[in-house]
Every structure is written in structure tokens, then in C-alpha cells.
C-alpha atoms as a PDB file:
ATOM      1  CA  UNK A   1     -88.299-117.721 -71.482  1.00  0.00           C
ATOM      2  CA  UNK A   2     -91.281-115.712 -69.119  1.00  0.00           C
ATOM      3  CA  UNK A   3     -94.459-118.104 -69.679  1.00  0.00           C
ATOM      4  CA  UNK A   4     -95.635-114.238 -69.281  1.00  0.00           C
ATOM      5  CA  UNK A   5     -97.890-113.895 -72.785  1.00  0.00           C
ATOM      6  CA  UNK A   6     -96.061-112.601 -75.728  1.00  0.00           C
ATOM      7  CA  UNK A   7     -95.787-108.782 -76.524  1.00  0.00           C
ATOM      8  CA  UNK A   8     -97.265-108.756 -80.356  1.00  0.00           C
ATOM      9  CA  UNK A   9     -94.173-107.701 -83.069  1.00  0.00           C
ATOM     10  CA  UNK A  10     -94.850-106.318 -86.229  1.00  0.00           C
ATOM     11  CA  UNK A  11     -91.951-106.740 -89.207  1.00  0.00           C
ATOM     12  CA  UNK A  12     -92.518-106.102 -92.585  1.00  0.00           C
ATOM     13  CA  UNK A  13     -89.383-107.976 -93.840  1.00  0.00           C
ATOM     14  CA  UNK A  14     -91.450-111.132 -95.636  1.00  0.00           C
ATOM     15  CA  UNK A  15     -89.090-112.610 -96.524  1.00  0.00           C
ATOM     16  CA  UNK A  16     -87.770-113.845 -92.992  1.00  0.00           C
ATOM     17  CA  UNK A  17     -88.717-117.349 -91.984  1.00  0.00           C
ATOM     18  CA  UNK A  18     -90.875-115.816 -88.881  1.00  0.00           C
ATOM     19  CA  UNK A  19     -93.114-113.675 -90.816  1.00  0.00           C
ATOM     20  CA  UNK A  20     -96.356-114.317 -90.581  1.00  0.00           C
ATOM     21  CA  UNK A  21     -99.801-112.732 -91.893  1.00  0.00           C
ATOM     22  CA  UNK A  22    -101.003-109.006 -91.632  1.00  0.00           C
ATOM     23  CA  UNK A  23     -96.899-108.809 -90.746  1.00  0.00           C
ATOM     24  CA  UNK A  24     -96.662-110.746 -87.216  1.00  0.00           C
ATOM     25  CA  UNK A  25     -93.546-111.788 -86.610  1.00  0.00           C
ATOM     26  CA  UNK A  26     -94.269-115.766 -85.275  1.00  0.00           C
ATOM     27  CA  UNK A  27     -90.257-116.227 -83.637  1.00  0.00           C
ATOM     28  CA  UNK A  28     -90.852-117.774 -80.265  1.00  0.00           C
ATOM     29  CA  UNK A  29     -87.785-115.121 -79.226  1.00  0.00           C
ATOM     30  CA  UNK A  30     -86.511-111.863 -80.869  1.00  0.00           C
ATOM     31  CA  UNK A  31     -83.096-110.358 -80.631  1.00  0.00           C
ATOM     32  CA  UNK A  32     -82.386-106.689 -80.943  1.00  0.00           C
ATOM     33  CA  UNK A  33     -79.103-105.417 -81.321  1.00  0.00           C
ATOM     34  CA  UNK A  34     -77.518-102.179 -82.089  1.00  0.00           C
ATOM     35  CA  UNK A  35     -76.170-101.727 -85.583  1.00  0.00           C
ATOM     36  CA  UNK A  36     -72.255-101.463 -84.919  1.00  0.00           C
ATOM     37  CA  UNK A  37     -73.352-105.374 -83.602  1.00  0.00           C
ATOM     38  CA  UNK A  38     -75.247-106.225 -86.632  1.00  0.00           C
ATOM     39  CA  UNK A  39     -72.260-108.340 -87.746  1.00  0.00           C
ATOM     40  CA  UNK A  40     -72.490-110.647 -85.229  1.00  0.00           C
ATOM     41  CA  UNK A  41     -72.887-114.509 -86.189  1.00  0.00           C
ATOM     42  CA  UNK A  42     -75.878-115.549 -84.594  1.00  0.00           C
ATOM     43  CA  UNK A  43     -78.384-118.431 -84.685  1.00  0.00           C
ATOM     44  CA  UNK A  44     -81.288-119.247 -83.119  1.00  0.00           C
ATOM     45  CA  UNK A  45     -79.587-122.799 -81.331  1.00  0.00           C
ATOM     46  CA  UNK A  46     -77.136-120.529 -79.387  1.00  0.00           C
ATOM     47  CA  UNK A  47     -78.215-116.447 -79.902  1.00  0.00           C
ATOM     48  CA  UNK A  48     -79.903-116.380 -76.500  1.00  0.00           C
ATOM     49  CA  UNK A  49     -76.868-116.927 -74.906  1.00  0.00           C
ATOM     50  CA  UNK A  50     -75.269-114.071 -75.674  1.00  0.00           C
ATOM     51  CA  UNK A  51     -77.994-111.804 -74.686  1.00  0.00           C
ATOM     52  CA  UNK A  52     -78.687-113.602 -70.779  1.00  0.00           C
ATOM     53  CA  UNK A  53     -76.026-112.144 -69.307  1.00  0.00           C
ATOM     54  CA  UNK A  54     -75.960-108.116 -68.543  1.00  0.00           C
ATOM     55  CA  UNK A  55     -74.869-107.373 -71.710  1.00  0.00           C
ATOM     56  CA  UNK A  56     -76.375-103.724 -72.742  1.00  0.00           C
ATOM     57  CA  UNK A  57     -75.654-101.107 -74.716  1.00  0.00           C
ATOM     58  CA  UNK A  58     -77.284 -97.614 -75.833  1.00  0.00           C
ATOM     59  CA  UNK A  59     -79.318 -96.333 -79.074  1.00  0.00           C
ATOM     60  CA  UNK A  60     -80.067 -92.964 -79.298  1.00  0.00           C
ATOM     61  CA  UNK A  61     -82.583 -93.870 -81.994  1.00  0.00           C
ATOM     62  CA  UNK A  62     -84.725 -96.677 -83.279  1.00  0.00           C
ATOM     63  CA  UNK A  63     -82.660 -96.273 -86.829  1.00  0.00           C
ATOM     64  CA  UNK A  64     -79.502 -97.063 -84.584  1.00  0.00           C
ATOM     65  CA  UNK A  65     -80.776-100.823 -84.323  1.00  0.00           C
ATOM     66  CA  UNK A  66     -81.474-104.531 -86.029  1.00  0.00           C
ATOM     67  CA  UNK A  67     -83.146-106.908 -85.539  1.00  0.00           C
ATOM     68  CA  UNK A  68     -80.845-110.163 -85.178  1.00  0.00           C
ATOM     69  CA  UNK A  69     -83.894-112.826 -84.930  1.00  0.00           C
ATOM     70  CA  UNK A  70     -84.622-112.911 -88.806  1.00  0.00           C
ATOM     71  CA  UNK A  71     -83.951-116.459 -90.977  1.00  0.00           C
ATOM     72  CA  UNK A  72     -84.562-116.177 -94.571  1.00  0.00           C
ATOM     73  CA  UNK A  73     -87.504-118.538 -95.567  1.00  0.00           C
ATOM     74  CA  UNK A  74     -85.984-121.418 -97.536  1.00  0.00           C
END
């Protein structure tokens, strides 16, 4: 990861482990996908992987993608 500082994500989805207050999103990583993708078995140990190499694809819109970073809180 950059030691850059983090861009600021907002996610209203409180029920994901990451969420925080006033709907910041506290995952050290995030992981954006586009929806035909969305069924994709990811975890945080090994989802990075995936997503280092030159792997891209297009969305025409933002309704075209997911968000693959959220955990539900336990």
C-alpha cells in the first residue's frame, strides 16, 4: 500500500464491519469491482491479490459497480 495519505470514503451500508461515524468507511484498503464480478469470493487475507496485477475492466456508470471491501459486523 502508498504510505501516500488516504483518500476519505463515504458508505452508508452500517452494517459493514468498516463503517465508521458520520459514514467513513475505516478499511485500511477498498476494492471496487464491476457488478457482473460481484460474485467473486473475496477476503480481505488474499483480495488484494487479485486486483495487483493489470486486471481492468470498464463501467459506463457508477450503478454498474460494488464495492467488494465490505465484512458484515459480527
Amino acid at each position: 500500500m502508498a504510505s501516500d495519505a488516504k483518500t476519505l470514503v463515504k458508505c452508508s451500508v452500517s452494517n459493514c464491519h468498516y463503517w465508521g461515524e458520520q459514514n467513513v468507511c475505516k478499511a485500511d484498503m477498498i476494492v471496487i469491482e464491476i457488478d457482473r464480478h460481484a460474485d467473486v469470493k473475496l477476503n480481505e487475507e488474499y483480495g488484494e491479490e487479485a486486483f495487483m496485477n493489470n486486471h481492468r475492466d470498464v463501467a459506463e456508470q457508477s450503478s454498474a459497480t460494488c464495492c467488494l471491501t465490505f465484512k458484515p459486523k459480527k
